[in-house]
Structures are given as structure tokens and as C-alpha cells.
PDB file of N, CA and C in Angstrom:
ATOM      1  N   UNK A   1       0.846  -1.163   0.000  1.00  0.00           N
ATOM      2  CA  UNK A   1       0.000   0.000   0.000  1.00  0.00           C
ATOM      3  C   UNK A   1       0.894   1.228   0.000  1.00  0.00           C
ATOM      4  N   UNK A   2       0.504   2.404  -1.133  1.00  0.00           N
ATOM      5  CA  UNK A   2       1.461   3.329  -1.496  1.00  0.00           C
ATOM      6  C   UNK A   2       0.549   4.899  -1.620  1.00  0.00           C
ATOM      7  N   UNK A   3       1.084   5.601  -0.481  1.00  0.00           N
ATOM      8  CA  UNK A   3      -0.414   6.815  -1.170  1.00  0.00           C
ATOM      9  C   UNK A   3      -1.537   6.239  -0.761  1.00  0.00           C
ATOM     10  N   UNK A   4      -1.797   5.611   0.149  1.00  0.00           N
ATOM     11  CA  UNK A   4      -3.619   5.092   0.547  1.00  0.00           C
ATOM     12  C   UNK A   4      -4.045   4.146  -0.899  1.00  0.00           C
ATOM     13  N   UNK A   5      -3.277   3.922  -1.304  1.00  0.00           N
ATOM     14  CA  UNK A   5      -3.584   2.693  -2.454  1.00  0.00           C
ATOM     15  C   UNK A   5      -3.304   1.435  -1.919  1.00  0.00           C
ATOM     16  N   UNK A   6      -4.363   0.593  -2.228  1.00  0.00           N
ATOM     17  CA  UNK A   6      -4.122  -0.570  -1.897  1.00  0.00           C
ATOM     18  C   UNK A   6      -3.753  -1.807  -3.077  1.00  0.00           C
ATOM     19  N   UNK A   7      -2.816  -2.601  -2.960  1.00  0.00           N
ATOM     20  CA  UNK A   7      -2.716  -3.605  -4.384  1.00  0.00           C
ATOM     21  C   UNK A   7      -3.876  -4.106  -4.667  1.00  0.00           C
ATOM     22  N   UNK A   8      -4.422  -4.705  -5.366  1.00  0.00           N
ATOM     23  CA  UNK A   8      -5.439  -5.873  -5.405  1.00  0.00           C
ATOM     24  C   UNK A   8      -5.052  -6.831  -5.055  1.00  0.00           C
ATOM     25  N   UNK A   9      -4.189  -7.771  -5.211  1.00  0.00           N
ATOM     26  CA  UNK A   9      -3.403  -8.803  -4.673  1.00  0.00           C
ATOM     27  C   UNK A   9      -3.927  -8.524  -3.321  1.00  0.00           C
ATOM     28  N   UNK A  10      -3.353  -7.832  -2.748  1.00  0.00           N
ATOM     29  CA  UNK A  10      -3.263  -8.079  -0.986  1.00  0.00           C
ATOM     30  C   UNK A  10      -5.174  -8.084  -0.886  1.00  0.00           C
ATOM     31  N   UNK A  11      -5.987  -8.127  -1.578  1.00  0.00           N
ATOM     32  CA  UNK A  11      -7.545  -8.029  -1.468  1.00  0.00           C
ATOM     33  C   UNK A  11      -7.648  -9.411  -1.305  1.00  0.00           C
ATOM     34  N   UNK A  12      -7.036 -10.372  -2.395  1.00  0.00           N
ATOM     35  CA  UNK A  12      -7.501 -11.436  -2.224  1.00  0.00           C
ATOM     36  C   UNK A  12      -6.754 -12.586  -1.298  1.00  0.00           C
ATOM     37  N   UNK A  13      -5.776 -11.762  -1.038  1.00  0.00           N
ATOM     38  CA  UNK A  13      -4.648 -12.668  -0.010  1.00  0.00           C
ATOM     39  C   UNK A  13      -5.317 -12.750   1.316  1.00  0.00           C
ATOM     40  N   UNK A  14      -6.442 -11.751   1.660  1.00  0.00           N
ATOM     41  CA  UNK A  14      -7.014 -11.502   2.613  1.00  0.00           C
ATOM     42  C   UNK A  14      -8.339 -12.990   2.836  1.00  0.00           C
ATOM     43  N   UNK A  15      -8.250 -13.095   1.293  1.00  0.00           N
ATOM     44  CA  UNK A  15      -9.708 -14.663   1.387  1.00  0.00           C
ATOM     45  C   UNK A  15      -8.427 -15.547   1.394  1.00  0.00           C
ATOM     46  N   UNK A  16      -7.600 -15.579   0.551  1.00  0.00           N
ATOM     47  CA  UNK A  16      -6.828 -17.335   0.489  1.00  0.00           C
ATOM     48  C   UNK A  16      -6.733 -18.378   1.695  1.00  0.00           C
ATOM     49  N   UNK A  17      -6.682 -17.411   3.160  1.00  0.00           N
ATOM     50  CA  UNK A  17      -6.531 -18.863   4.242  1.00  0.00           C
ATOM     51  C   UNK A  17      -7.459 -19.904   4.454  1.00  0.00           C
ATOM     52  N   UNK A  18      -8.706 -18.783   3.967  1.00  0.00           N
ATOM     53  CA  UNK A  18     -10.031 -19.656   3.881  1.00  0.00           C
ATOM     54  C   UNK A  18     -10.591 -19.698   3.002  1.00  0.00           C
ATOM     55  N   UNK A  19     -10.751 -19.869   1.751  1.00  0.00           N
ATOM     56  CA  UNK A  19     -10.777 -20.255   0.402  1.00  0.00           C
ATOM     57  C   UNK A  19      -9.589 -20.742  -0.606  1.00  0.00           C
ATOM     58  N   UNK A  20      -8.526 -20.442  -0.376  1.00  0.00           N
ATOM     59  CA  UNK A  20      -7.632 -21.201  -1.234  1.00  0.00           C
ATOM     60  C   UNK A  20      -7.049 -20.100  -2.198  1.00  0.00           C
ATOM     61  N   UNK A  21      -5.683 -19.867  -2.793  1.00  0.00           N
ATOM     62  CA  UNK A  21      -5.570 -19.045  -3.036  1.00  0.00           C
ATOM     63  C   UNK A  21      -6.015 -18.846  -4.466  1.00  0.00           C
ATOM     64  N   UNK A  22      -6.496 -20.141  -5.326  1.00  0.00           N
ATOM     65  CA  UNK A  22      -7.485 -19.956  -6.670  1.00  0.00           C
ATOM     66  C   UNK A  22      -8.506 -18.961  -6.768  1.00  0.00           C
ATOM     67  N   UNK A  23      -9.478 -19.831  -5.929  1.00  0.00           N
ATOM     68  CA  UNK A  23     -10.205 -19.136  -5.744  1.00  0.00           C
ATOM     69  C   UNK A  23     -11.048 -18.202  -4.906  1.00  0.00           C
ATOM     70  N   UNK A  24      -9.545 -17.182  -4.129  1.00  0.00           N
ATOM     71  CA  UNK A  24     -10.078 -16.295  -3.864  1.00  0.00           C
ATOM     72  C   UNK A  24      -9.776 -14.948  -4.824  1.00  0.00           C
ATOM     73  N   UNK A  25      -8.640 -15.506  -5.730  1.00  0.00           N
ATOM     74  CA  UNK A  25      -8.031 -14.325  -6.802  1.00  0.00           C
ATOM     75  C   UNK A  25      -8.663 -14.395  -7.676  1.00  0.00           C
ATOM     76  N   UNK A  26      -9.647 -15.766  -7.924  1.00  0.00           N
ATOM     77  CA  UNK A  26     -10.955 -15.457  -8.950  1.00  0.00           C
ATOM     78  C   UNK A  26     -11.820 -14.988  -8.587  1.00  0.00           C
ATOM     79  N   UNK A  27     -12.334 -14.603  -7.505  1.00  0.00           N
ATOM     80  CA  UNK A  27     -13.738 -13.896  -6.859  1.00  0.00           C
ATOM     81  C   UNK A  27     -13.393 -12.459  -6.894  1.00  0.00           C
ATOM     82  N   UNK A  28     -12.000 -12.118  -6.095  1.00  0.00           N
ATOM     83  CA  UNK A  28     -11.527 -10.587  -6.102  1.00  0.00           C
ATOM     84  C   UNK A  28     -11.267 -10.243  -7.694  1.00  0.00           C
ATOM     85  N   UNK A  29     -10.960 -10.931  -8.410  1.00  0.00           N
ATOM     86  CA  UNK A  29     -10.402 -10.578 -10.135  1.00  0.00           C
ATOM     87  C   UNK A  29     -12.037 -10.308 -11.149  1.00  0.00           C
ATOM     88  N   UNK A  30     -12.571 -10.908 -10.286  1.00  0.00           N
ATOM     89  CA  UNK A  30     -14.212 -11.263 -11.059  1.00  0.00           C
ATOM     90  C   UNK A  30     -14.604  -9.563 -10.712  1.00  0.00           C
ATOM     91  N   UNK A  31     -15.033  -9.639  -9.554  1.00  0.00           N
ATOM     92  CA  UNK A  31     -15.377  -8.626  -8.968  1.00  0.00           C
ATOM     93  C   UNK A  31     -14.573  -7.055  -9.082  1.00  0.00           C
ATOM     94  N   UNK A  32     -13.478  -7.469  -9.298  1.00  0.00           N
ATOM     95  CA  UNK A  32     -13.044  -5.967  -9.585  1.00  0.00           C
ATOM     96  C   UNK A  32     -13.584  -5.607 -10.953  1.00  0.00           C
ATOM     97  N   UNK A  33     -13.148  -6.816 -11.751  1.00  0.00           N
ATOM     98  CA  UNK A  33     -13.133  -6.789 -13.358  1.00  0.00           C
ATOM     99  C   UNK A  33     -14.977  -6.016 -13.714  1.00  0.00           C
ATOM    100  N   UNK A  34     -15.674  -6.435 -12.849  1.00  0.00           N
ATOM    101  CA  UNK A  34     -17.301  -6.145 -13.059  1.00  0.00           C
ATOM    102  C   UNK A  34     -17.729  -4.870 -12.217  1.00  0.00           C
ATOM    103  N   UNK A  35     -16.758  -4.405 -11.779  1.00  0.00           N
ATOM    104  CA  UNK A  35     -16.369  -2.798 -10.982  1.00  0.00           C
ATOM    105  C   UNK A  35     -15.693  -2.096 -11.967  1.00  0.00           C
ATOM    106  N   UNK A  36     -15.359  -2.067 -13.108  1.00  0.00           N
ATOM    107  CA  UNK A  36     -14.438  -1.624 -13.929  1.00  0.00           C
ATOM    108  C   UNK A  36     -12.714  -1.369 -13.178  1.00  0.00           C
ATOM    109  N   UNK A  37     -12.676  -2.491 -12.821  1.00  0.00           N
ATOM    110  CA  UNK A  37     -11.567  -2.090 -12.291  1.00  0.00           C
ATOM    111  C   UNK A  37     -10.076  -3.570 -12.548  1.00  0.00           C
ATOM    112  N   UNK A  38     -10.724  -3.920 -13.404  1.00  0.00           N
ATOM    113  CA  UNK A  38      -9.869  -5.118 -14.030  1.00  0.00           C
ATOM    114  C   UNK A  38      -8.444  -5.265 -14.426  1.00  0.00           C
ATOM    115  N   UNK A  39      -7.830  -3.497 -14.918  1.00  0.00           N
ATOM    116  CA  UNK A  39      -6.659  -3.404 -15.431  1.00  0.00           C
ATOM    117  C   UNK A  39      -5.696  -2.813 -13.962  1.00  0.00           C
ATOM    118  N   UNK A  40      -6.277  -2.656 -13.045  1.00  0.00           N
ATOM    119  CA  UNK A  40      -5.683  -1.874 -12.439  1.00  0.00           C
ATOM    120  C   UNK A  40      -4.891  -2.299 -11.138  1.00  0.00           C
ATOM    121  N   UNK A  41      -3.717  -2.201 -10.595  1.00  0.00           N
ATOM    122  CA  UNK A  41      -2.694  -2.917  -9.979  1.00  0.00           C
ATOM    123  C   UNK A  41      -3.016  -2.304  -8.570  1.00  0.00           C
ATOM    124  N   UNK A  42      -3.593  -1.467  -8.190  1.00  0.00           N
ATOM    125  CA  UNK A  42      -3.928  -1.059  -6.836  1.00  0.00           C
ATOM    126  C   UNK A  42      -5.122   0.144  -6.762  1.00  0.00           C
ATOM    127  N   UNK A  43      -6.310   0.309  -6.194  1.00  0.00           N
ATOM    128  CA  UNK A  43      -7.206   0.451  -5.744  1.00  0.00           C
ATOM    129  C   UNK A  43      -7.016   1.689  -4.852  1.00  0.00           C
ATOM    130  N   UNK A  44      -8.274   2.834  -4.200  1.00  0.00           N
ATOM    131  CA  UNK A  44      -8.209   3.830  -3.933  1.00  0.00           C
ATOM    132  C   UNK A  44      -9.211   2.722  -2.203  1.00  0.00           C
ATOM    133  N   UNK A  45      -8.961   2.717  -1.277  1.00  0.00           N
ATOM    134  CA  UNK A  45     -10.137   2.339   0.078  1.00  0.00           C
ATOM    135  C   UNK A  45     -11.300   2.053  -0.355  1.00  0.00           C
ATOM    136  N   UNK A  46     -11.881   3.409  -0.914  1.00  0.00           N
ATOM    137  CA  UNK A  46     -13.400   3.088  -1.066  1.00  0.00           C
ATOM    138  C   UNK A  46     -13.475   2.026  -2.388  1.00  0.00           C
ATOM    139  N   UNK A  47     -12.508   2.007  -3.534  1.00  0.00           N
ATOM    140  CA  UNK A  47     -12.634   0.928  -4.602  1.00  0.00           C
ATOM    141  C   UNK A  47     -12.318  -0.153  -3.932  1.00  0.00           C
ATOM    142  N   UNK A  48     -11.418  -0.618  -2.709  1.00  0.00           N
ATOM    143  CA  UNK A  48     -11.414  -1.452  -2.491  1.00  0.00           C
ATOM    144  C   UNK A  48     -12.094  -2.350  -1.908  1.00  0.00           C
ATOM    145  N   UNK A  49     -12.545  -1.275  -0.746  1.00  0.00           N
ATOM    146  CA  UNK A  49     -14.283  -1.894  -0.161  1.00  0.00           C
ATOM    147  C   UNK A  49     -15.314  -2.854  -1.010  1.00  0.00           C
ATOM    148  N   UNK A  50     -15.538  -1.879  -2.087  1.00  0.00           N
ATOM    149  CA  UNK A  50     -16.678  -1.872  -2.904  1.00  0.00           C
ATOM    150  C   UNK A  50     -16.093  -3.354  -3.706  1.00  0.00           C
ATOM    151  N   UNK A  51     -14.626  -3.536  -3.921  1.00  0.00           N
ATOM    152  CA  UNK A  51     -14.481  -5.096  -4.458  1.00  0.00           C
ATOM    153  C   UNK A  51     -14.873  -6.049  -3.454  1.00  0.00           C
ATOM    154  N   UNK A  52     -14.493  -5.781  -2.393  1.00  0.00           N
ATOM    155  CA  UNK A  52     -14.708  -7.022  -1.146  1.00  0.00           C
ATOM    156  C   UNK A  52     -16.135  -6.798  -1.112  1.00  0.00           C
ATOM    157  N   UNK A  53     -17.026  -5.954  -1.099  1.00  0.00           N
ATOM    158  CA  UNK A  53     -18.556  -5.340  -0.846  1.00  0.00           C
ATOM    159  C   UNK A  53     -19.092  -6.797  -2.021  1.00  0.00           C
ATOM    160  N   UNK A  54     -18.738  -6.675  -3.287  1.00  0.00           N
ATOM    161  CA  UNK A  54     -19.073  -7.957  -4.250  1.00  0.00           C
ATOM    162  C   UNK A  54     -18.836  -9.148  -4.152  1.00  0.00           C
ATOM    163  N   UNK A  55     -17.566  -9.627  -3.979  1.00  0.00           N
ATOM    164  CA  UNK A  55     -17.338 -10.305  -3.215  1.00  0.00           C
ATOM    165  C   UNK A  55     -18.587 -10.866  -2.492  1.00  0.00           C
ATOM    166  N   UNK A  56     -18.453 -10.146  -1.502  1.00  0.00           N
ATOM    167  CA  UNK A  56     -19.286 -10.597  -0.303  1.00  0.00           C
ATOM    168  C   UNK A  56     -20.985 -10.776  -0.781  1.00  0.00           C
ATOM    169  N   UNK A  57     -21.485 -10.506  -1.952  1.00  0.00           N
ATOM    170  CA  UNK A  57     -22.736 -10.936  -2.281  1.00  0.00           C
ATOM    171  C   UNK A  57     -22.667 -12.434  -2.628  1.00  0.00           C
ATOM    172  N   UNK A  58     -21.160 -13.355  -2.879  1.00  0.00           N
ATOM    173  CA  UNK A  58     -21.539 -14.053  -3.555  1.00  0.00           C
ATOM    174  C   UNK A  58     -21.595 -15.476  -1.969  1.00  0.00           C
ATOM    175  N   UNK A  59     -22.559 -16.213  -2.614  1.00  0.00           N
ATOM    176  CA  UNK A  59     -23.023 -17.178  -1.682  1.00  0.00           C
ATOM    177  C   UNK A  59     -21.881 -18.025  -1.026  1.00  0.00           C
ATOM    178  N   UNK A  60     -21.520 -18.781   0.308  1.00  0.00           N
ATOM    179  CA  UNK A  60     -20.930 -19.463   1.160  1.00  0.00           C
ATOM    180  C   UNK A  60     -19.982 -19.170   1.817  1.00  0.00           C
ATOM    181  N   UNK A  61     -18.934 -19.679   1.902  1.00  0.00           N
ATOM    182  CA  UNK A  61     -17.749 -19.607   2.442  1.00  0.00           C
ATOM    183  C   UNK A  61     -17.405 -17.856   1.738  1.00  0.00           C
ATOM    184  N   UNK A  62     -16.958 -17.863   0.542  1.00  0.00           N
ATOM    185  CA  UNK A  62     -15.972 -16.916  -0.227  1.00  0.00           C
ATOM    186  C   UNK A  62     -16.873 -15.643   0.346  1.00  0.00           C
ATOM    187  N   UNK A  63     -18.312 -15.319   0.369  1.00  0.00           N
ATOM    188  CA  UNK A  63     -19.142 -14.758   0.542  1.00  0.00           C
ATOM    189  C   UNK A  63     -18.664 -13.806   1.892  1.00  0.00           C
ATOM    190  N   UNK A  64     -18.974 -14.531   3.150  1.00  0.00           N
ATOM    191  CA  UNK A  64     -18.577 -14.609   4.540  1.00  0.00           C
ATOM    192  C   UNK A  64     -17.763 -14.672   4.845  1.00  0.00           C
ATOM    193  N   UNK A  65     -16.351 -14.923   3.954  1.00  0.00           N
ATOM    194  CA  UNK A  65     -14.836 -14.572   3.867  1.00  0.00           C
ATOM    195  C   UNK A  65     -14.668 -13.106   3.349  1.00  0.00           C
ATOM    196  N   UNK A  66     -15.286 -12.616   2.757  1.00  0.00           N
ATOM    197  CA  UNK A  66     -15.458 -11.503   2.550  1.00  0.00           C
ATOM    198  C   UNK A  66     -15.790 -10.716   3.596  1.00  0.00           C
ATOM    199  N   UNK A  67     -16.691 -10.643   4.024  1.00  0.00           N
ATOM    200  CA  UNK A  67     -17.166 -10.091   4.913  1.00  0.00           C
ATOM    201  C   UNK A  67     -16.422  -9.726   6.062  1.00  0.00           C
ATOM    202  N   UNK A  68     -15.766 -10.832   6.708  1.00  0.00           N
ATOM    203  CA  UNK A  68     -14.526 -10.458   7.517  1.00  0.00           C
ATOM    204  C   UNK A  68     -13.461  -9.632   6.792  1.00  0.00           C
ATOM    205  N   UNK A  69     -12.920 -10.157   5.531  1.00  0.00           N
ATOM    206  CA  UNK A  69     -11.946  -9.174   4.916  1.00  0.00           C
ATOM    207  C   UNK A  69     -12.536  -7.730   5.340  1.00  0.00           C
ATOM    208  N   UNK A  70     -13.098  -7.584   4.538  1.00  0.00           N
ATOM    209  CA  UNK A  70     -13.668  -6.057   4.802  1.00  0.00           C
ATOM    210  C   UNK A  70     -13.184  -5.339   6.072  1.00  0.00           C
ATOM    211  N   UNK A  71     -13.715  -5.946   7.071  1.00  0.00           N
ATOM    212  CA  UNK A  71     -13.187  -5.665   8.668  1.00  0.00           C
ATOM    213  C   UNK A  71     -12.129  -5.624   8.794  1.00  0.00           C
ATOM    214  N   UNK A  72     -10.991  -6.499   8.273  1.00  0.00           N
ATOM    215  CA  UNK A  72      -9.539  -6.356   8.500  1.00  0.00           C
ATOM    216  C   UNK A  72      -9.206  -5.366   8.062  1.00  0.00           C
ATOM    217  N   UNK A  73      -9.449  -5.279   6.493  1.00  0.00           N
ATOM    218  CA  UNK A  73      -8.940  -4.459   5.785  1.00  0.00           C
ATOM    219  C   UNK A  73      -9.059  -2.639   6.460  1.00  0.00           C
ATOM    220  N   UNK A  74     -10.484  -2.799   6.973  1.00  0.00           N
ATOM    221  CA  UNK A  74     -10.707  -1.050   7.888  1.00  0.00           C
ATOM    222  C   UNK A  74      -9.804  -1.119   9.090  1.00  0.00           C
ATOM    223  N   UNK A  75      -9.473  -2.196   9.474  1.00  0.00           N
ATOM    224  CA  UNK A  75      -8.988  -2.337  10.975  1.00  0.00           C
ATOM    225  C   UNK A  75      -7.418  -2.010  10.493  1.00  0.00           C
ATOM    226  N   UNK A  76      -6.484  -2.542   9.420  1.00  0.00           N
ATOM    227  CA  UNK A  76      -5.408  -2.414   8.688  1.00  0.00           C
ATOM    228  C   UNK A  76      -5.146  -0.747   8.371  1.00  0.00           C
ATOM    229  N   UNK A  77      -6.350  -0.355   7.971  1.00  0.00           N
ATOM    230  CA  UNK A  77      -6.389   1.143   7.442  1.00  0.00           C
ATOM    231  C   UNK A  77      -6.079   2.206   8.643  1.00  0.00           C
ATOM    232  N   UNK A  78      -7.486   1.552   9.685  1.00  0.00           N
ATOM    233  CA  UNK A  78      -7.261   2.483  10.561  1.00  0.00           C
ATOM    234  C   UNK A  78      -6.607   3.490  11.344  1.00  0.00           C
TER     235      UNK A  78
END
């Protein structure tokens, strides 16, 4: 994190302990990509939210792994 930018990488490193690191870089890559934010190597807080925010609609585990991310990630910021 550089300037309050956050990588994307470190978004989904945040799901891998509990999803795996496949597919949590396909849920965060999905989700950015459908945020218009697909090309881009690091994220502004609120873009990053809003990836984990999608994320977190999607059903089970990855879903509710999200959801905690989110929390870290403000708690990290703080």
C-alpha cells in the first residue's frame, strides 16, 4: 500500500486462508473486473471496499470470507 492505495493482490490474499488461493483471486479478479476495475494494480479504500462489498454478495464460504476481509482491511487502514 502506497499513497492510501491498496494492491489488489493483498484483497484477495485476505480470502486465500479460507478459500484457497485460486479461488479467492478469482472472486476478487471477477469482482473488480465487473467494478471496472480489471486493469488496475492497486485500488483507492473506497474501490477497495466496494471489491470485497461484491465479493461478499456471492453465496458461502468466499461470501462470509469476505465479509470479515472487509473488517480487516478497515482495521489495517485504521
Amino acid at each position: 500500500m502506497t499513497d492510501g492505495s491498496i494492491d489488489i493482490d493483498r484483497l484477495w490474499k485476505l480470502l486465500s486462508h479460507s478459500v484457497g488461493d485460486e479461488k479467492a483471486e478469482l472472486a476478487v479478479r471477477s469482482a473488480a473486473n465487473s467494478l471496472g476495475f480489471a486493469r488496475r494494480p492497486s485500488l483507492s479504500m473506497d474501490e477497495a471496499l466496494g471489491v470485497l462489498e461484491k465479493v461478499a454478495e456471492t453465496p458461502g464460504i468466499v461470501g462470509v470470507t469476505a465479509r470479515f476481509a472487509k473488517s480487516r482491511l478497515h482495521l489495517a487502514a485504521g
